[in-house]
C-alpha atoms as a PDB file:
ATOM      1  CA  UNK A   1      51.400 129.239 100.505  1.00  0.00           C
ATOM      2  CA  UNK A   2      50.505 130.365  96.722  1.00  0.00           C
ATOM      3  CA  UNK A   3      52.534 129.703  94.198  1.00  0.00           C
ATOM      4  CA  UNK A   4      54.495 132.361  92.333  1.00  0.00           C
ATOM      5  CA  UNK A   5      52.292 132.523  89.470  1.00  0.00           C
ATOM      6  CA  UNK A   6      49.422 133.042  92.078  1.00  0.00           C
ATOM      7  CA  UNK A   7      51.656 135.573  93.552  1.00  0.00           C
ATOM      8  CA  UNK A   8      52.190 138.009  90.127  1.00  0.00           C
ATOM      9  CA  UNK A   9      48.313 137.809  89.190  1.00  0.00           C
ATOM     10  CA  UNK A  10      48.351 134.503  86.999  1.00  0.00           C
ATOM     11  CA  UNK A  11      47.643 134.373  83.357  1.00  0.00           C
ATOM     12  CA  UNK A  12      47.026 137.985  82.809  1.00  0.00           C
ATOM     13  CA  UNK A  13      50.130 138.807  84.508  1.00  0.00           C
ATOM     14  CA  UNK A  14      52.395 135.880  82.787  1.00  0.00           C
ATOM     15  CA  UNK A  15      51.541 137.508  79.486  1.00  0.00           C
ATOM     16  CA  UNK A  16      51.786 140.868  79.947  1.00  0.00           C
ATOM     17  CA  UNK A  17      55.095 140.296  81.599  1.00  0.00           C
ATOM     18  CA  UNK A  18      55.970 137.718  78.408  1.00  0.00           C
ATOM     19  CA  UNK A  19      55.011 140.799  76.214  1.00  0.00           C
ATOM     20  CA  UNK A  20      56.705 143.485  77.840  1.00  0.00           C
ATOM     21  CA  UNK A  21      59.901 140.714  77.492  1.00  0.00           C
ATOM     22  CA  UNK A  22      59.902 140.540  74.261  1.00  0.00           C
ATOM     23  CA  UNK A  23      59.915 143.999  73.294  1.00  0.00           C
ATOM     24  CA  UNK A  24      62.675 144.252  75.396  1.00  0.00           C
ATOM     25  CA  UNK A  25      64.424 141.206  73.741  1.00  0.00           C
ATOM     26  CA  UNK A  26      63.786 142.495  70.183  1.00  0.00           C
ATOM     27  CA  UNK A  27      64.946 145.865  70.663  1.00  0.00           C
ATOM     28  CA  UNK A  28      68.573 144.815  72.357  1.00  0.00           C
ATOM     29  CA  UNK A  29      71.132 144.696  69.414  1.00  0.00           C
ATOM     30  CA  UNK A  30      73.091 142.027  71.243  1.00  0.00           C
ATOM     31  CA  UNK A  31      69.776 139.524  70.779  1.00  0.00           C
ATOM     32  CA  UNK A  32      67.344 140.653  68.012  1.00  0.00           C
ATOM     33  CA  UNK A  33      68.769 138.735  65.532  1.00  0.00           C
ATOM     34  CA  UNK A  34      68.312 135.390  67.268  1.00  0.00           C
ATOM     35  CA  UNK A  35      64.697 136.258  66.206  1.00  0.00           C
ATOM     36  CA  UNK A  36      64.855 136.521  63.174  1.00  0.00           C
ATOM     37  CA  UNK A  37      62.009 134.790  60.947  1.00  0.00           C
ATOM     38  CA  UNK A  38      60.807 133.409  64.229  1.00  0.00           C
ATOM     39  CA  UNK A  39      56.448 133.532  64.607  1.00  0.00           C
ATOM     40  CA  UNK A  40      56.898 135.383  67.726  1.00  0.00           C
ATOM     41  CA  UNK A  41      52.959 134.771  68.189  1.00  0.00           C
ATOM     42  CA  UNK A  42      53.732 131.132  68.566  1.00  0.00           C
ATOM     43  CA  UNK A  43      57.156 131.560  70.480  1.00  0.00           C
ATOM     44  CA  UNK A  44      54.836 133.961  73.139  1.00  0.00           C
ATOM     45  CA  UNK A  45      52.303 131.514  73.458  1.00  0.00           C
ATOM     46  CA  UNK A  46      55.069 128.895  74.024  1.00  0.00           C
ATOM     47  CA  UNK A  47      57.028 131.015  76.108  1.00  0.00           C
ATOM     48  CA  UNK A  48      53.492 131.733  78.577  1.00  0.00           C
ATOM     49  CA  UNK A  49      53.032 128.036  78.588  1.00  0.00           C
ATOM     50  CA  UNK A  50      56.702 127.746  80.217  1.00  0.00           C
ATOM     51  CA  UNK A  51      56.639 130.717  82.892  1.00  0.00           C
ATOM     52  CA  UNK A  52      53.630 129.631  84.296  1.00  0.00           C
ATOM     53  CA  UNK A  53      54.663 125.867  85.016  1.00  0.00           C
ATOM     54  CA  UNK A  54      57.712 127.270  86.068  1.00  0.00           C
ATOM     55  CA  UNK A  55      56.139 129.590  88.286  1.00  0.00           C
ATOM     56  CA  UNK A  56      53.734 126.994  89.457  1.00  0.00           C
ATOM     57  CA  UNK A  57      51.098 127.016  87.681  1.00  0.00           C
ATOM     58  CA  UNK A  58      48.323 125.074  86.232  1.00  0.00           C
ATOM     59  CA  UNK A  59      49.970 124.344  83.310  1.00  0.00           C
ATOM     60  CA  UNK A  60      51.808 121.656  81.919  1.00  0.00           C
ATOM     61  CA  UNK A  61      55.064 122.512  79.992  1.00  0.00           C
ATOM     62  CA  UNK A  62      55.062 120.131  77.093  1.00  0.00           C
ATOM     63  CA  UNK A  63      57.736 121.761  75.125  1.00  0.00           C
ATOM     64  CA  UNK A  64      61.449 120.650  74.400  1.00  0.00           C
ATOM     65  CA  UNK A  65      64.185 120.323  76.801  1.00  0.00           C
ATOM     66  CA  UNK A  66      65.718 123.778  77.407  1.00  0.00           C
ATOM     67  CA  UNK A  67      69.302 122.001  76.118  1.00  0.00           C
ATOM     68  CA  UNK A  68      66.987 120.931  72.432  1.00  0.00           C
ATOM     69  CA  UNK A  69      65.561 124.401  72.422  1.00  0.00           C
ATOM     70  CA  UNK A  70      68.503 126.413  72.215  1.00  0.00           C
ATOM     71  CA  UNK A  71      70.967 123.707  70.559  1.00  0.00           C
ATOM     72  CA  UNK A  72      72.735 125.136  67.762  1.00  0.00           C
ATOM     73  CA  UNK A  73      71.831 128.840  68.253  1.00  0.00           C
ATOM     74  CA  UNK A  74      74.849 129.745  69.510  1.00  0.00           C
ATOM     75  CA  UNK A  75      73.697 131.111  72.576  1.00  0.00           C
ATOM     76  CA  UNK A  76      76.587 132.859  74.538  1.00  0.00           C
ATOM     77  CA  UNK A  77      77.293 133.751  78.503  1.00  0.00           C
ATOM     78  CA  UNK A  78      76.428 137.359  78.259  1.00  0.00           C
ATOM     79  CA  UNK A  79      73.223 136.688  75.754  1.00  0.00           C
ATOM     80  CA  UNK A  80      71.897 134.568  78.174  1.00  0.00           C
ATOM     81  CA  UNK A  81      72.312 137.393  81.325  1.00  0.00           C
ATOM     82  CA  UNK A  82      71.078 139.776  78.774  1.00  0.00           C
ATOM     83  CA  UNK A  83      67.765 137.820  78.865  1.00  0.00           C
ATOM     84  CA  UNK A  84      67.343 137.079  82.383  1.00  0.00           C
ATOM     85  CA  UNK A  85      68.019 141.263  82.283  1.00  0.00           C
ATOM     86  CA  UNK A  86      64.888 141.879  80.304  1.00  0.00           C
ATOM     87  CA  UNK A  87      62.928 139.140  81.667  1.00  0.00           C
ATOM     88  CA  UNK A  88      64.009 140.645  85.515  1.00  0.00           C
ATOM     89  CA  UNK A  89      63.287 144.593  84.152  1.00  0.00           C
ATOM     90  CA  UNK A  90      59.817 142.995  82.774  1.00  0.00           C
ATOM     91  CA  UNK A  91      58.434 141.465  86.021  1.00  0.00           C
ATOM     92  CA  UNK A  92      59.646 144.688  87.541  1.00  0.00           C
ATOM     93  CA  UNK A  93      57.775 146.751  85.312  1.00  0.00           C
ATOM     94  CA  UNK A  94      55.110 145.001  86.047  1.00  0.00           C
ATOM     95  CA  UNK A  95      54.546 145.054  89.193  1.00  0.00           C
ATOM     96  CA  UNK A  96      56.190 141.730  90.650  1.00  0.00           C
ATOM     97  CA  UNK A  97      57.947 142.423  94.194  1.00  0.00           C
ATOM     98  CA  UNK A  98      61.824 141.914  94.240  1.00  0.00           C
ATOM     99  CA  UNK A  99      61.622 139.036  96.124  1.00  0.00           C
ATOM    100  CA  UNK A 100      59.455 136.664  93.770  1.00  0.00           C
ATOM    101  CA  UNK A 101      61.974 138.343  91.164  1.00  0.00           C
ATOM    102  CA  UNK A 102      64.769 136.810  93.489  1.00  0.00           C
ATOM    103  CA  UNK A 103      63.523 133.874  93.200  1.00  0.00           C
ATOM    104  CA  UNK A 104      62.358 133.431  89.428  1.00  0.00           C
ATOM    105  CA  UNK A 105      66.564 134.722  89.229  1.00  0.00           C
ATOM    106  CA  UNK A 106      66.851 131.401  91.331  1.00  0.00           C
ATOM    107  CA  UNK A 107      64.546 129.415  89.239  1.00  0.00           C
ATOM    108  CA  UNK A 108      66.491 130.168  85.975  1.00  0.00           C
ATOM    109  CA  UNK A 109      69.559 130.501  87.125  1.00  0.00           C
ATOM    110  CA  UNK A 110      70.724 126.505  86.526  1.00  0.00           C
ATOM    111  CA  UNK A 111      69.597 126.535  82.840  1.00  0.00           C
ATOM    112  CA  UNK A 112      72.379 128.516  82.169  1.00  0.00           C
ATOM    113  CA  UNK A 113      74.424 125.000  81.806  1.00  0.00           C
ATOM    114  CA  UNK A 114      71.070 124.195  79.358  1.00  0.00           C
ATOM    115  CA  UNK A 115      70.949 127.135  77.206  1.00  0.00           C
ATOM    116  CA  UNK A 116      74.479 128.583  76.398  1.00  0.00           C
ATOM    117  CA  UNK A 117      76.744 126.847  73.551  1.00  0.00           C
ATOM    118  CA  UNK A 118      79.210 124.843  74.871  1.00  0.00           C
ATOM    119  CA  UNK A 119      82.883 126.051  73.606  1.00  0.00           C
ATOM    120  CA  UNK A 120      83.761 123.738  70.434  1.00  0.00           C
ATOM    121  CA  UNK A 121      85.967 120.551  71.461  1.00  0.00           C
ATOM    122  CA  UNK A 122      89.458 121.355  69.983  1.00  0.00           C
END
């Protein structure tokens, strides 16, 4: 059976789709300003690098832990849906069939724990 990233069209389709995320992303009030003075360039390249190994592909993901990524950025419950959101609306828009976007939901669905802030220890 191919992999998912087989499945969407590969490379060409992994960056369109990363694309068409991040305009989505950067034009949502709730998560622009995460993105602030970031070199989106280099955050798109990373981010293509990480859907295709976690969609199976040839690539190695050789980037931080999600947990090191996003510690400190305050990340909250309904930020983090927001983005799955956009990155669900993206791979709709282009093209991918429900089902592979069922199971990318699947995929991403346990770095939740990994990405949003954990409450402060009182």
């Amino acid at each position: 059976m191919a992999s998912i990233f087989d499945q969407i069209g590969g490379a060409g389709a992994v960056a369109a789709v990363v694309d068409d995320f991040y305009r989505r992303v950067l034009g949502d009030p709730l998560l622009k300003d995460h993105f602030a003075g970031t070199d989106m360039a280099k955050l798109k390249a990373h981010q293509r690098s990480f859907v295709a190994a976690a969609l199976g592909g040839p690539q190695e993901y050789r980037g931080r832990s999600m947990r090191d990524a996003h510690a400190g950025l305050g990340i909250t419950p309904e930020q983090f849906d927001a983005v799955v959101g956009h990155l669900a609306a993206a791979l709709a828009a282009n093209g991918v069939a429900d089902e592979i976007i069922g199971s990318i939901a699947t995929t991403l669905a346990p770095l939740k724990a990994q990405i949003v802030a954990r409450e402060p220890v009182v």
